[in-house]
PDB file of N, CA and C in Angstrom:
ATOM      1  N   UNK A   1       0.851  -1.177   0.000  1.00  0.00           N
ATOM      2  CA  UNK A   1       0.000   0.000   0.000  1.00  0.00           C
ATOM      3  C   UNK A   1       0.893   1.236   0.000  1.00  0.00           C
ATOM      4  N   UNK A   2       0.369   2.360  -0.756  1.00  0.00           N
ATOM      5  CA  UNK A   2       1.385   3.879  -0.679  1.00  0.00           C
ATOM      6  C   UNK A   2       1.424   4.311   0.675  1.00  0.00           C
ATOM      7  N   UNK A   3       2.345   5.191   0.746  1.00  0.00           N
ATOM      8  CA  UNK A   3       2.307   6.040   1.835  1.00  0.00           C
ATOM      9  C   UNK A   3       1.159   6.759   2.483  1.00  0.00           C
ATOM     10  N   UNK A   4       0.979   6.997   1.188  1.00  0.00           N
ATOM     11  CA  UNK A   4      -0.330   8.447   1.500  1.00  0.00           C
ATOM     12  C   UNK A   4      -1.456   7.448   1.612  1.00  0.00           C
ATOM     13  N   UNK A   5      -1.588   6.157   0.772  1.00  0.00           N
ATOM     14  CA  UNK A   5      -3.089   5.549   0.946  1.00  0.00           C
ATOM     15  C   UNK A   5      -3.068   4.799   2.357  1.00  0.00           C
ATOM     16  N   UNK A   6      -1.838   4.601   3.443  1.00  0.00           N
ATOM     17  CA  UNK A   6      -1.663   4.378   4.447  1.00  0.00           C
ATOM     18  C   UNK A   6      -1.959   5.239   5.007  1.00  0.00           C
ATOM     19  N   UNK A   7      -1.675   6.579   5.330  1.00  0.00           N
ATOM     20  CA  UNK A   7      -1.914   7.698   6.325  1.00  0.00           C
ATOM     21  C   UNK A   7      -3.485   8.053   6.568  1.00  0.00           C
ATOM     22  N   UNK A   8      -4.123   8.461   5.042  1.00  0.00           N
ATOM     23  CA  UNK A   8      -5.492   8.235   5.245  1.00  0.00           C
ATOM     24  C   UNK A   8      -6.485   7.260   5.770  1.00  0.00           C
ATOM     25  N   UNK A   9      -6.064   5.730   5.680  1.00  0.00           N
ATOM     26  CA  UNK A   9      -6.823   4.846   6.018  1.00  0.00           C
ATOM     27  C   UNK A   9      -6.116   4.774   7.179  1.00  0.00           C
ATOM     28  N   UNK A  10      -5.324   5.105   8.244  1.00  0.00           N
ATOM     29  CA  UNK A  10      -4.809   5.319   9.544  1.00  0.00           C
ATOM     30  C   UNK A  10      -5.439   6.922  10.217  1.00  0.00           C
ATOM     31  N   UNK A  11      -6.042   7.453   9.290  1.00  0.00           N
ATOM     32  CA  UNK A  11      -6.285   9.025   9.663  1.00  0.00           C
ATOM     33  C   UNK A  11      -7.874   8.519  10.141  1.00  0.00           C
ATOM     34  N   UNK A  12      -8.619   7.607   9.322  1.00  0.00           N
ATOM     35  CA  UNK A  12     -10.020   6.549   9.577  1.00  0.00           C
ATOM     36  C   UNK A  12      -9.792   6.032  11.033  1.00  0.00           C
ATOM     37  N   UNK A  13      -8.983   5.518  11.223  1.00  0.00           N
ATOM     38  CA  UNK A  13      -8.923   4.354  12.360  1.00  0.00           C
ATOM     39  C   UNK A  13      -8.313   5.021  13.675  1.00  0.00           C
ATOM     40  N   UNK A  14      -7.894   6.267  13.817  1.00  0.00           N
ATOM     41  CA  UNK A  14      -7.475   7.111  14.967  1.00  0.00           C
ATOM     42  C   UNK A  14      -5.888   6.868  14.781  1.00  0.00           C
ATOM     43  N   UNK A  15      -5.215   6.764  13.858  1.00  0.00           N
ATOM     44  CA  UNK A  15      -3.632   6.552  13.967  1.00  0.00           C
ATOM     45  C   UNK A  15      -3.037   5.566  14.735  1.00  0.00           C
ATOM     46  N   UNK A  16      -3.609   4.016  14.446  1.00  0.00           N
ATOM     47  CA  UNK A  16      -3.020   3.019  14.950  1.00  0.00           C
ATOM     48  C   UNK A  16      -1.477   2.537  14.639  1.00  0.00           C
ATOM     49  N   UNK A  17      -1.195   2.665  12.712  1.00  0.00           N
ATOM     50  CA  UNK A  17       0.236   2.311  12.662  1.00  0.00           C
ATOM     51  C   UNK A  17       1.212   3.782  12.311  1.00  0.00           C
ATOM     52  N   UNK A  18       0.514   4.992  12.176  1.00  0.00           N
ATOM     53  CA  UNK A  18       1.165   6.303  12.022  1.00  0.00           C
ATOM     54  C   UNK A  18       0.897   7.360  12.576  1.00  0.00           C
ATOM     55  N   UNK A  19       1.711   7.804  12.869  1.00  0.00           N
ATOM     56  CA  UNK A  19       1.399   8.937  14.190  1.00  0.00           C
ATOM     57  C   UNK A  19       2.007  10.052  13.598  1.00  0.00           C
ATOM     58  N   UNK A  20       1.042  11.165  13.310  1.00  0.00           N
ATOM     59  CA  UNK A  20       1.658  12.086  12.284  1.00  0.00           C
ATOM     60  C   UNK A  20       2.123  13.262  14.023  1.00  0.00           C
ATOM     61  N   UNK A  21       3.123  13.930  12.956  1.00  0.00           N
ATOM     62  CA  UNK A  21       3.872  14.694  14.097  1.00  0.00           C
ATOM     63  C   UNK A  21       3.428  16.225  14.602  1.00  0.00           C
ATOM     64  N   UNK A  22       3.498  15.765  15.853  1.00  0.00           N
ATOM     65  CA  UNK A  22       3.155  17.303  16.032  1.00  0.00           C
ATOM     66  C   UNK A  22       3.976  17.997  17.372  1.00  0.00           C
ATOM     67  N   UNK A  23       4.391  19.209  16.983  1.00  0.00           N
ATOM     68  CA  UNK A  23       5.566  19.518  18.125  1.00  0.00           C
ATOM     69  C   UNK A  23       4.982  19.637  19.698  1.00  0.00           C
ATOM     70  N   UNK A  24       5.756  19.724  20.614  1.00  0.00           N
ATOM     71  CA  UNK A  24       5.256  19.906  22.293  1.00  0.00           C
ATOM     72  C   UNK A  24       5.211  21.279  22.356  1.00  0.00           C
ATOM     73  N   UNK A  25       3.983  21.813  23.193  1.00  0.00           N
ATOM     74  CA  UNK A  25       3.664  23.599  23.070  1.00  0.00           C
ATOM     75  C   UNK A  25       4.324  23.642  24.453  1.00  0.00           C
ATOM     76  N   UNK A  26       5.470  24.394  24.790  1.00  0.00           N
ATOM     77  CA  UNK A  26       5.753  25.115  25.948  1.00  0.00           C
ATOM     78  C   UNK A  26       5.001  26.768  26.118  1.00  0.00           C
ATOM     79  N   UNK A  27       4.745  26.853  26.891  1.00  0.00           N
ATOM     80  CA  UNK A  27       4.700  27.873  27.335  1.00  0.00           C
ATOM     81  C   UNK A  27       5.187  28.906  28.390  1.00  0.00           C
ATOM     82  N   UNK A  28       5.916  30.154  28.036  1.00  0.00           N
ATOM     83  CA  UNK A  28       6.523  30.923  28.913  1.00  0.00           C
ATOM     84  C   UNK A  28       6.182  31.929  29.071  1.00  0.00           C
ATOM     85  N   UNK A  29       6.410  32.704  30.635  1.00  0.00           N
ATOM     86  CA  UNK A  29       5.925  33.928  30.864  1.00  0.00           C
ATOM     87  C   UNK A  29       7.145  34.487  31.057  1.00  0.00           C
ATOM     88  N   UNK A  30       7.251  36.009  30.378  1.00  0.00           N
ATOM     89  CA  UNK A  30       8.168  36.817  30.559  1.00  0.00           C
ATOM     90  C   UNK A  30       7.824  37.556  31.854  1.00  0.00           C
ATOM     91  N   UNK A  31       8.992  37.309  32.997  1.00  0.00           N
ATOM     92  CA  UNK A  31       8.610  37.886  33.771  1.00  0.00           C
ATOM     93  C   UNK A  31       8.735  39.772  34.253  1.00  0.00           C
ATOM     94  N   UNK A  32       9.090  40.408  32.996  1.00  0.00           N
ATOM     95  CA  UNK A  32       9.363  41.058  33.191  1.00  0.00           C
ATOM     96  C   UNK A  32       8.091  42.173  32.899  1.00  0.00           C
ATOM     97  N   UNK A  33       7.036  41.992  31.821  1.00  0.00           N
ATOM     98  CA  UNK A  33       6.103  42.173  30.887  1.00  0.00           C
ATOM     99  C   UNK A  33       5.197  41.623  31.804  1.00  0.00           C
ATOM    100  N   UNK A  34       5.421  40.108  31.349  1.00  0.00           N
ATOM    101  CA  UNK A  34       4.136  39.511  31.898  1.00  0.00           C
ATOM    102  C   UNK A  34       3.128  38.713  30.970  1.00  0.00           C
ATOM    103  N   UNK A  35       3.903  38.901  29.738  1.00  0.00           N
ATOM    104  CA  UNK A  35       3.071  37.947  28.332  1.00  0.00           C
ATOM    105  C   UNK A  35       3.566  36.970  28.212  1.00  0.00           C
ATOM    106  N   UNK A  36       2.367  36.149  28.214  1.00  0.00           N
ATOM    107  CA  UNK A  36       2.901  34.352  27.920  1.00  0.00           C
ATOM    108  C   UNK A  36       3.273  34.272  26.379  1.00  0.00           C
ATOM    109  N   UNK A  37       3.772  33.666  26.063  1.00  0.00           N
ATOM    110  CA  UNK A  37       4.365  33.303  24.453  1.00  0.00           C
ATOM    111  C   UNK A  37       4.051  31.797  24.908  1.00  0.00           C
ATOM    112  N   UNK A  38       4.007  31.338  23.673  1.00  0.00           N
ATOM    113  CA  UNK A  38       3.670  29.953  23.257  1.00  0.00           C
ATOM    114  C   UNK A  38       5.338  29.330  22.366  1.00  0.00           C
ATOM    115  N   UNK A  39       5.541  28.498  22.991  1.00  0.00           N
ATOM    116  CA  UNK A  39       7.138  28.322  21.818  1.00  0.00           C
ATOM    117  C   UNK A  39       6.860  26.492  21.838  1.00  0.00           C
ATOM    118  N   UNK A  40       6.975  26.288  20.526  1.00  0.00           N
ATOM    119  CA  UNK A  40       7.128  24.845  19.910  1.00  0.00           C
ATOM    120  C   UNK A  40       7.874  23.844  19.611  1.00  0.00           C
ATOM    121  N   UNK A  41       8.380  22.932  20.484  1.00  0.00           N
ATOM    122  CA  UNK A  41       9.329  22.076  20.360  1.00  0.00           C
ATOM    123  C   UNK A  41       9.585  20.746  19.552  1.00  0.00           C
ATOM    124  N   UNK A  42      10.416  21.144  18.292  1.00  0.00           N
ATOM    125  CA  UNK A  42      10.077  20.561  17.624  1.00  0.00           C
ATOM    126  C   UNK A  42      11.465  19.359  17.572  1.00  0.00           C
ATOM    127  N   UNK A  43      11.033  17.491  17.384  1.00  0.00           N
ATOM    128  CA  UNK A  43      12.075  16.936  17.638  1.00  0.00           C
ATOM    129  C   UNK A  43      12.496  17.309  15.840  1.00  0.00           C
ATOM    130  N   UNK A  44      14.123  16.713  16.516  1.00  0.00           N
ATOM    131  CA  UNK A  44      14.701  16.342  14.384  1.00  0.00           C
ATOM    132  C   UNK A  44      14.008  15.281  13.804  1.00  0.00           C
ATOM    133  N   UNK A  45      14.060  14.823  12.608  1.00  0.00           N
ATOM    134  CA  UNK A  45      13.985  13.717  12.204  1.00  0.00           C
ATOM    135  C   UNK A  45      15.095  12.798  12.128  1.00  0.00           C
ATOM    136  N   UNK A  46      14.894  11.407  12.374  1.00  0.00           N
ATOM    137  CA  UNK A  46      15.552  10.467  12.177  1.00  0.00           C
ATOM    138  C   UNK A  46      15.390  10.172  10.766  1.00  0.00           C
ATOM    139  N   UNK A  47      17.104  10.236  10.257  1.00  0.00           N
ATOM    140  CA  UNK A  47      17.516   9.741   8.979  1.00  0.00           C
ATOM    141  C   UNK A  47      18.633   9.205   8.772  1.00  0.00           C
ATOM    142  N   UNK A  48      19.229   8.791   8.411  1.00  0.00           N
ATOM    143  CA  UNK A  48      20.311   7.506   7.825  1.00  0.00           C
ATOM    144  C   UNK A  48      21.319   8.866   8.033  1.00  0.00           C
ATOM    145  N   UNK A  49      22.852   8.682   8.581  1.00  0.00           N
ATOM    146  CA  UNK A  49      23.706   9.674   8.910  1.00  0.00           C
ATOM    147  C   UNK A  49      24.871   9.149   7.083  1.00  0.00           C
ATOM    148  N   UNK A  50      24.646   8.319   7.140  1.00  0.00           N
ATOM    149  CA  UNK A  50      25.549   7.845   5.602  1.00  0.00           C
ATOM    150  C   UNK A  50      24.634   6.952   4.636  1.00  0.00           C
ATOM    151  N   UNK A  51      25.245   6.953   3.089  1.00  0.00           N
ATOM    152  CA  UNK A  51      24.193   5.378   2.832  1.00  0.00           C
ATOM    153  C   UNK A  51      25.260   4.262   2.778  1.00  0.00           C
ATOM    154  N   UNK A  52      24.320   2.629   3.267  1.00  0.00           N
ATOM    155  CA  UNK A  52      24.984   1.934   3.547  1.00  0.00           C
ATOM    156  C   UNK A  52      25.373   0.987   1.907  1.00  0.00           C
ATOM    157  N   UNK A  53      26.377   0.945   1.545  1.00  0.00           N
ATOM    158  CA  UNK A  53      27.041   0.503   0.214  1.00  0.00           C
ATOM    159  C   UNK A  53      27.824  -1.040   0.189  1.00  0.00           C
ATOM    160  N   UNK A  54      27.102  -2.171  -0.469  1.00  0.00           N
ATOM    161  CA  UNK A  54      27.631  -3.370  -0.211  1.00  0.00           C
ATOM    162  C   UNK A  54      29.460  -3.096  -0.863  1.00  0.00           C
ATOM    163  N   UNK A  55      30.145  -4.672  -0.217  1.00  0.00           N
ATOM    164  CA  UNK A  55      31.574  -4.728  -0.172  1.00  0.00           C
ATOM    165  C   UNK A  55      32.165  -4.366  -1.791  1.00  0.00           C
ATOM    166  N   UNK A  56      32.544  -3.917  -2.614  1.00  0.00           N
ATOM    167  CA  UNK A  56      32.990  -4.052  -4.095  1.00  0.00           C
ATOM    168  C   UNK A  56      33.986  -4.829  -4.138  1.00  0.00           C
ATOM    169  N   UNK A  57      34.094  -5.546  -5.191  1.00  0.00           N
ATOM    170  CA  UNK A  57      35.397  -6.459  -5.471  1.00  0.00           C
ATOM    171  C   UNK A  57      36.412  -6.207  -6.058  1.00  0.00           C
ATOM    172  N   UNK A  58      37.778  -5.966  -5.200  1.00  0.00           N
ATOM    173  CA  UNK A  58      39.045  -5.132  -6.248  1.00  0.00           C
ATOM    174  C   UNK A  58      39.684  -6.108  -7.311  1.00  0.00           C
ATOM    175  N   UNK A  59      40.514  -5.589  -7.195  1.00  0.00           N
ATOM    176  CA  UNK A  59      41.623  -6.199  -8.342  1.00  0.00           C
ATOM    177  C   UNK A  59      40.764  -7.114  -9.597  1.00  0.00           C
ATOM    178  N   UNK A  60      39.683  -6.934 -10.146  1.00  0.00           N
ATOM    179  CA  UNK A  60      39.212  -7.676 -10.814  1.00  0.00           C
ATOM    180  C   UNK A  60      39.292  -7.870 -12.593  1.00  0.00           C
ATOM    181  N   UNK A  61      40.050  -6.700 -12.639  1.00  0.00           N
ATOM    182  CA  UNK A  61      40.484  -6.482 -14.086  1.00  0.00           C
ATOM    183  C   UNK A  61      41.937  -7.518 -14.483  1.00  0.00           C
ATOM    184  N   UNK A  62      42.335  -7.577 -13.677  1.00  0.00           N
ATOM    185  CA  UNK A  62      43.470  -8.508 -13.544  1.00  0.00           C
ATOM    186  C   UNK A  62      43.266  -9.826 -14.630  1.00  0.00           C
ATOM    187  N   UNK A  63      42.104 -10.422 -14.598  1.00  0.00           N
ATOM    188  CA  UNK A  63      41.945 -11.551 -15.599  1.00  0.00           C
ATOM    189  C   UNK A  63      40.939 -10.661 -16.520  1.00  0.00           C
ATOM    190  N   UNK A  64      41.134 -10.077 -17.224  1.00  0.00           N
ATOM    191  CA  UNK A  64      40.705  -9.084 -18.459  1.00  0.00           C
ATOM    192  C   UNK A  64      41.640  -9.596 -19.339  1.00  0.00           C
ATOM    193  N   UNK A  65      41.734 -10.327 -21.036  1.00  0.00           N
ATOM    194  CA  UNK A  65      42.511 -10.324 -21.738  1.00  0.00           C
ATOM    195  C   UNK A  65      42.921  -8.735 -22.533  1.00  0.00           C
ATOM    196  N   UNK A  66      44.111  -8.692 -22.997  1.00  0.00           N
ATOM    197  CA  UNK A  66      44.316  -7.727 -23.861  1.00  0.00           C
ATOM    198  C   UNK A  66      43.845  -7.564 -25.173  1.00  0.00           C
ATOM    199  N   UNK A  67      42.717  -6.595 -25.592  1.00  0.00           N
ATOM    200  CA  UNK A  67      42.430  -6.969 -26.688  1.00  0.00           C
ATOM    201  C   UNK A  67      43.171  -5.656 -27.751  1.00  0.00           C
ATOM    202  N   UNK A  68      43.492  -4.859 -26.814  1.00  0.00           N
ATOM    203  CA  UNK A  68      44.248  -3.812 -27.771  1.00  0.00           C
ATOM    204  C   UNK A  68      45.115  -3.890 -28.517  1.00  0.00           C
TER     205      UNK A  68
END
């Protein structure tokens, strides 16, 4: 199934296998004023820090005949 035809039919069912994101609301009072501000904490995303690349095989030209 797609992504998106997953999210919607999880958006139906109350978000059993996807949990769409939403940041944590802090709230602070300046104590100097006295106005609360609202500030949004938002996590990073988790993503792959490198991509992972199977072993390559060296020296393999070595049994190459000469055709030049």
């Amino acid at each position: 199934m797609p992504t998106w035809g997953l999210m919607k039919f999880d958006a139906f069912k109350d978000f059993k296998h996807w949990k769409p994101h939403q940041p944590k609301k802090v709230k602070r009072v300046d104590p100097v004023t006295g106005i609360e501000e609202t500030i949004l904490q938002i996590k990073k995303p988790r993503v792959l820090k490198e991509i992972l690349l199977p072993k390559m095989e060296q020296d393999f030209h070595k049994g190459f005949l000469c055709w030049v």
